[in-house]
N, C-alpha and C. Protein backbone atom coordinates (compact mmCIF):
# COMPACT_ATOMS: atom_id res chain seq x y z
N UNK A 1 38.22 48.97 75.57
CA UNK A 1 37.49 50.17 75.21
C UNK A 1 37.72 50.51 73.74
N UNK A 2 39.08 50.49 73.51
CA UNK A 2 38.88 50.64 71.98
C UNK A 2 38.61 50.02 71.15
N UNK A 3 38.64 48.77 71.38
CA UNK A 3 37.66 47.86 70.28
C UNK A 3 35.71 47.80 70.46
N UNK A 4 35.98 48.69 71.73
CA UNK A 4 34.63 48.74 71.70
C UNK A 4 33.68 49.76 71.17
N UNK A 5 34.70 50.59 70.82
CA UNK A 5 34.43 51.96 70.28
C UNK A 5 34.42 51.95 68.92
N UNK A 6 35.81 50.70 68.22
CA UNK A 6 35.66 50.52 67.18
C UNK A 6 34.63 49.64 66.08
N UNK A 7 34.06 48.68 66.95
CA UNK A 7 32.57 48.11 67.31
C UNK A 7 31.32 48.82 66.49
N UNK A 8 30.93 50.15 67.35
CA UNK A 8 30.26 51.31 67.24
C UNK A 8 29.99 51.76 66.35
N UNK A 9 31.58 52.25 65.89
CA UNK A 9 31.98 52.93 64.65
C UNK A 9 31.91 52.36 63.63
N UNK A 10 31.89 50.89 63.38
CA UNK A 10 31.80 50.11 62.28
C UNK A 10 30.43 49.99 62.00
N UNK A 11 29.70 49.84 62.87
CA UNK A 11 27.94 49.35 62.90
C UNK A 11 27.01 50.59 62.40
N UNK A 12 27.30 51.54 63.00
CA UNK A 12 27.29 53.34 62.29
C UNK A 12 26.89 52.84 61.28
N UNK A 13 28.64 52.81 60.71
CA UNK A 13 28.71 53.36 59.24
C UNK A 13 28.43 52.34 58.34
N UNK A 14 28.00 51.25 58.62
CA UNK A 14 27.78 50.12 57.59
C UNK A 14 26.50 49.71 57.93
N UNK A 15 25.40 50.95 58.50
CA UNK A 15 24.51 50.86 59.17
C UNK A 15 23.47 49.08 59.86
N UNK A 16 24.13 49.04 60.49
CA UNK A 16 23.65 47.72 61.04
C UNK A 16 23.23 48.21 62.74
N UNK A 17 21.75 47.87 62.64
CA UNK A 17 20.72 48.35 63.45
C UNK A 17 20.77 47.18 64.25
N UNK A 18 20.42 45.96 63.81
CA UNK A 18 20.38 44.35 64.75
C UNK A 18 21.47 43.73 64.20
N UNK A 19 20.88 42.95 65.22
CA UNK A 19 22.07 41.36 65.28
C UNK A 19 21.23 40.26 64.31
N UNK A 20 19.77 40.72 64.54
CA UNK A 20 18.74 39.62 64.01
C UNK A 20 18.32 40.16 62.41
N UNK A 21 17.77 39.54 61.52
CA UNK A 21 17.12 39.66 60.28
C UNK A 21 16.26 39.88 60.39
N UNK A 22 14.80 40.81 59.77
CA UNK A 22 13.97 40.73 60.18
C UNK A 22 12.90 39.98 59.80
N UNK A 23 13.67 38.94 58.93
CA UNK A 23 12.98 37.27 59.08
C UNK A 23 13.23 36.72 60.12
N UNK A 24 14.10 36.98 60.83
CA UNK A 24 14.66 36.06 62.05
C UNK A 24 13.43 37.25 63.52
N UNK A 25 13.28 38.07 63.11
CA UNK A 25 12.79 39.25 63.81
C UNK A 25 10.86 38.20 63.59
N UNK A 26 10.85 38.44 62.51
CA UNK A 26 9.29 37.86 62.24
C UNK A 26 9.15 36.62 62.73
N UNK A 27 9.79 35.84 62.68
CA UNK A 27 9.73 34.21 62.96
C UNK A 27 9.66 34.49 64.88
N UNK A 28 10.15 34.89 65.34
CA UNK A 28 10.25 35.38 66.64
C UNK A 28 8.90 35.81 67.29
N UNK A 29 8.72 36.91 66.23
CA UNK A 29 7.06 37.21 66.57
C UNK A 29 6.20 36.36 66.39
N UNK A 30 6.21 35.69 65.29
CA UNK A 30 5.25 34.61 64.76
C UNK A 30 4.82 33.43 66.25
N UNK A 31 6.01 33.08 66.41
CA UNK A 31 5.82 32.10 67.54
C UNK A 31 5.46 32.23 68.44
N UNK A 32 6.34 33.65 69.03
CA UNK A 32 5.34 34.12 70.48
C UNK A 32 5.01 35.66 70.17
N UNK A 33 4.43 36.33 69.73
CA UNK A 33 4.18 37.56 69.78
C UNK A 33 3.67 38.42 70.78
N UNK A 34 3.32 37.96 71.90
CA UNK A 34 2.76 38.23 73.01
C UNK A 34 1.63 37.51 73.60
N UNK A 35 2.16 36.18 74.20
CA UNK A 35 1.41 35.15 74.46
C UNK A 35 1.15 34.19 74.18
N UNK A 36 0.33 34.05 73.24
CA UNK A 36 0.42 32.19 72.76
C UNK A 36 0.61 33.02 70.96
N UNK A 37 1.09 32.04 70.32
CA UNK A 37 1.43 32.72 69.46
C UNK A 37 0.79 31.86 67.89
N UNK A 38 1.37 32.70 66.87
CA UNK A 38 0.44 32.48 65.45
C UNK A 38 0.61 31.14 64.96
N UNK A 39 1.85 30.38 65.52
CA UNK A 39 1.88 29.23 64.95
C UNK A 39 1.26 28.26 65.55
N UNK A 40 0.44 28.35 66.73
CA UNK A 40 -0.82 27.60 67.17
C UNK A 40 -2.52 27.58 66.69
N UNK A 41 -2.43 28.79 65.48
CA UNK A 41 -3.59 28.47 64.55
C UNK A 41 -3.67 28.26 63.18
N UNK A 42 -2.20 29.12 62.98
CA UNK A 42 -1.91 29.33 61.55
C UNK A 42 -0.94 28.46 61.06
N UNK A 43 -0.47 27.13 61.81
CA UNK A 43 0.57 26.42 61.55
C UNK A 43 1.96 26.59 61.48
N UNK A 44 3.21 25.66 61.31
CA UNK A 44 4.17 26.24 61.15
C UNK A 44 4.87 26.79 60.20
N UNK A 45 4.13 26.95 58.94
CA UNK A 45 4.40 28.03 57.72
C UNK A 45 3.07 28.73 57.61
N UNK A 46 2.25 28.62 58.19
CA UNK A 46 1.09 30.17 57.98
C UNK A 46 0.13 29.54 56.74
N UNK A 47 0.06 28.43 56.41
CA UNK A 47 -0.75 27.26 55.69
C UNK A 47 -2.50 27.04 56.34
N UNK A 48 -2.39 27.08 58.02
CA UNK A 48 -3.87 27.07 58.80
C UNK A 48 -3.17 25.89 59.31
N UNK A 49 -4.05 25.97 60.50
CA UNK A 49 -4.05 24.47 61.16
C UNK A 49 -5.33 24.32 61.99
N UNK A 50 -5.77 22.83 62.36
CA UNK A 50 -6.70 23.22 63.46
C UNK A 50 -6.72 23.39 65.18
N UNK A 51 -7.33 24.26 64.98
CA UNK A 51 -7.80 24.38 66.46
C UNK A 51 -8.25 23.86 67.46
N UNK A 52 -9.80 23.48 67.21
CA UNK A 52 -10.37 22.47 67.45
C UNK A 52 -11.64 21.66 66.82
N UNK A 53 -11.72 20.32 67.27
CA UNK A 53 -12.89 19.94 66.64
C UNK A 53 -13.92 19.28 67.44
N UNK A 54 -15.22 19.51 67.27
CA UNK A 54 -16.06 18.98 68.00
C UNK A 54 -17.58 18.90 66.95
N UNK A 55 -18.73 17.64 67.88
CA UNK A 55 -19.64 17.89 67.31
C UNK A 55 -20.80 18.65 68.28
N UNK A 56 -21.29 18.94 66.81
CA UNK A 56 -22.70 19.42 66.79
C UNK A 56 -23.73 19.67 65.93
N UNK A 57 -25.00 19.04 66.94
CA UNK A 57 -26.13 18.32 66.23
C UNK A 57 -25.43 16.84 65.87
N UNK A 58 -24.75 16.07 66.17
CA UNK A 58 -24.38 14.52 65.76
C UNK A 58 -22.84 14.93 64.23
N UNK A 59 -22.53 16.20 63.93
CA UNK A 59 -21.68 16.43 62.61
C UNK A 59 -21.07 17.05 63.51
N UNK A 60 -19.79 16.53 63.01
CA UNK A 60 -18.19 17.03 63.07
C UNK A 60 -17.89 18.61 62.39
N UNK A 61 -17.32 19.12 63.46
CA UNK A 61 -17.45 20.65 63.24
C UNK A 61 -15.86 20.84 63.47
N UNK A 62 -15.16 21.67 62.84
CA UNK A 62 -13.83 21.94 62.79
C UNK A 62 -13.39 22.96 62.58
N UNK A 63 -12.42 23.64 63.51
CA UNK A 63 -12.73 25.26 63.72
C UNK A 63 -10.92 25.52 63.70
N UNK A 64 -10.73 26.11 62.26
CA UNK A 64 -9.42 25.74 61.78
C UNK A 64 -8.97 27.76 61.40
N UNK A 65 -7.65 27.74 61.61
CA UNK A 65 -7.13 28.72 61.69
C UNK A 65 -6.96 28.63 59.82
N UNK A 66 -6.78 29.92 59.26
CA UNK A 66 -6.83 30.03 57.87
C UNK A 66 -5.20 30.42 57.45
N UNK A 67 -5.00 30.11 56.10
CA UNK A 67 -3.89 30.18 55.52
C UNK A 67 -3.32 31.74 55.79
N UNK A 68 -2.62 32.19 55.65
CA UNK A 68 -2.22 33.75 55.57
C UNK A 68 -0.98 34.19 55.16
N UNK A 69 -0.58 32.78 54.18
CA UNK A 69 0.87 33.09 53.51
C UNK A 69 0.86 34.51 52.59
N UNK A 70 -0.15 34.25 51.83
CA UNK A 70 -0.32 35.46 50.67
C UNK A 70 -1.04 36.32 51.33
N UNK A 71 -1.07 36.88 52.25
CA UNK A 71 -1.90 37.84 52.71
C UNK A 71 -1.29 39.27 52.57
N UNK A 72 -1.91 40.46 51.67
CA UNK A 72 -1.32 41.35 52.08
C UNK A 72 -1.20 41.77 53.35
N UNK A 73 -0.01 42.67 52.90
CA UNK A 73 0.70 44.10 54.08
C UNK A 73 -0.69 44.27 54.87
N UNK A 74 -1.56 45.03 53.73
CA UNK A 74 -2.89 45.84 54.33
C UNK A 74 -3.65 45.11 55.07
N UNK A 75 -4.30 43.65 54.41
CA UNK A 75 -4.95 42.98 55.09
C UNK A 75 -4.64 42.26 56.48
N UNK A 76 -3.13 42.19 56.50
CA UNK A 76 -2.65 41.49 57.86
C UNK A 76 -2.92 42.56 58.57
N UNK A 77 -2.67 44.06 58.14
CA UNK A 77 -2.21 44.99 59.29
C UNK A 77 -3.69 44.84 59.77
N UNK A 78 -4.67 45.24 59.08
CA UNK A 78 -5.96 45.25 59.53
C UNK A 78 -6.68 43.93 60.28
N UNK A 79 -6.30 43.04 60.06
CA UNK A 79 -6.70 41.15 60.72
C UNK A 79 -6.15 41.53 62.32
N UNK A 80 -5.12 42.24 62.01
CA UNK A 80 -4.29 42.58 63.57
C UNK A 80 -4.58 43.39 64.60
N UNK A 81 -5.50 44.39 63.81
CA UNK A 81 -5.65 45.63 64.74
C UNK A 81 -7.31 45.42 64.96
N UNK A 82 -7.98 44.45 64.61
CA UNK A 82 -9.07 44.41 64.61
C UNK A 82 -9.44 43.43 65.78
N UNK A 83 -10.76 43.33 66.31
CA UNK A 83 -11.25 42.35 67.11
C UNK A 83 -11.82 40.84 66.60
N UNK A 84 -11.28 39.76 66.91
CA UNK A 84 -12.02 38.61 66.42
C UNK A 84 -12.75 38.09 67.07
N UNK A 85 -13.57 37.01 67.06
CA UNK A 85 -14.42 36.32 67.62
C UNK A 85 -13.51 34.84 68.64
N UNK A 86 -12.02 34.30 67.51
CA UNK A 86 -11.42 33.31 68.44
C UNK A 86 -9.82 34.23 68.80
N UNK A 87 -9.51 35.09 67.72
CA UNK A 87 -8.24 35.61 68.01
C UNK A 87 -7.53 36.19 68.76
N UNK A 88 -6.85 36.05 69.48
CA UNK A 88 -6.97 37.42 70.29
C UNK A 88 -5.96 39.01 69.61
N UNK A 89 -6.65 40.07 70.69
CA UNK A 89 -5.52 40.77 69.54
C UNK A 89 -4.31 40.99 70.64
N UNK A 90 -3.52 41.54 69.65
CA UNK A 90 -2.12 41.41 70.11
C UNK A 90 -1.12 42.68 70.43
N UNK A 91 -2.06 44.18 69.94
CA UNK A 91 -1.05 45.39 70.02
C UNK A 91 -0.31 45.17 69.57
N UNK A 92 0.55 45.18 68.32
CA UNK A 92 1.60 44.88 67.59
C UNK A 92 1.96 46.44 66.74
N UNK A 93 3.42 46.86 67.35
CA UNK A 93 3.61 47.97 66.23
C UNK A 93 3.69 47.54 65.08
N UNK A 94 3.53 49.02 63.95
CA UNK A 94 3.48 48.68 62.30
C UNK A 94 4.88 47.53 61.97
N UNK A 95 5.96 47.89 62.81
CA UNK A 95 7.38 47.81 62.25
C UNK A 95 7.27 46.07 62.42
N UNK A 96 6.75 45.89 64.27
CA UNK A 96 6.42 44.13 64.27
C UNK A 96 5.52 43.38 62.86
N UNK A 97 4.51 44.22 62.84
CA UNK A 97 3.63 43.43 61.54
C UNK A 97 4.39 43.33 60.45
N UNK A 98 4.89 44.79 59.78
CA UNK A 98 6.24 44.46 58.32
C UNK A 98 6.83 43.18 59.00
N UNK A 99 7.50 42.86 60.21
CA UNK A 99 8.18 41.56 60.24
C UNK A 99 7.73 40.47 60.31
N UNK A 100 6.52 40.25 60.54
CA UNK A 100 5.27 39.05 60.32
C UNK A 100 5.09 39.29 58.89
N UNK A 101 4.99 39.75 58.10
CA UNK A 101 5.04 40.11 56.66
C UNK A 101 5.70 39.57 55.91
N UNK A 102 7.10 39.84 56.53
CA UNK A 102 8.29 39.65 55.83
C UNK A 102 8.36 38.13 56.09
N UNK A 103 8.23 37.87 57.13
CA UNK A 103 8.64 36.56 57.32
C UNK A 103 7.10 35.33 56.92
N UNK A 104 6.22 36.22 56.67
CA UNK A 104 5.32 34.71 55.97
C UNK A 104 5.58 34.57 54.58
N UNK A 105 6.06 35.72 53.92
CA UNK A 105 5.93 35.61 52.37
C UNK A 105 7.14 35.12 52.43
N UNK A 106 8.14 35.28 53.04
CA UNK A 106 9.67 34.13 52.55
C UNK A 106 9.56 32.90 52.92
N UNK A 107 8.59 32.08 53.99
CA UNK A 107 8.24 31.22 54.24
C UNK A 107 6.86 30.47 53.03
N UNK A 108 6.48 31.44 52.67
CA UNK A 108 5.26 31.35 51.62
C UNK A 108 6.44 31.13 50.09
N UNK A 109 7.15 30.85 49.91
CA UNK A 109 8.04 30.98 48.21
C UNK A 109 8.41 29.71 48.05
């Protein structure tokens, strides 16, 4: 008990909220964020990858997830909260997106 108290008291005051980074927090989300996750369109640094490819009319058609290393704050938050045509959305609080944020632009350097 008293080291568990002293535990507590240390984490307080040297304010430490997680165990995780919230690169380690973003990378987490990234992969699975609720369901199938970003690194099945957006690759495994947020570069794009594809999806799928098929033809039509006899031409090769390729339906590829887009880069989103440099993406702003604003623009991710909004890509997120919005409806897509292949994406799905995901309900993600603000605090999850800062950590998708955080963690593409340190992956993006």
């Amino acid at each position: 008990m008293k080291y568990l108290l002293t535990l507590v008291i240390c984490s307080t005051i040297l304010g430490a909220e997680s165990f995780i980074t919230e690169g380690e927090y973003g990378e987490m989300l990234y992969n699975n964020p609720r369901g199938i996750g970003c690194v099945h369109c957006h690759g495994k640094d947020g570069s794009g990858a594809l999806i799928a490819a098929y033809k039509e009319e006899g031409k090769r058609v390729e339906l590829r997830g887009p880069d989103i290393r440099k993406v702003s704050l604003k623009k991710l938050k909004k890509s997120l909260t919005k409806r897509h045509r292949v994406m799905p959305t995901y309900f993600l609080t603000d605090k999850e997106i800062k950590a998708l944020f955080y963690y593409l632009h340190q992956k993006g350097e």
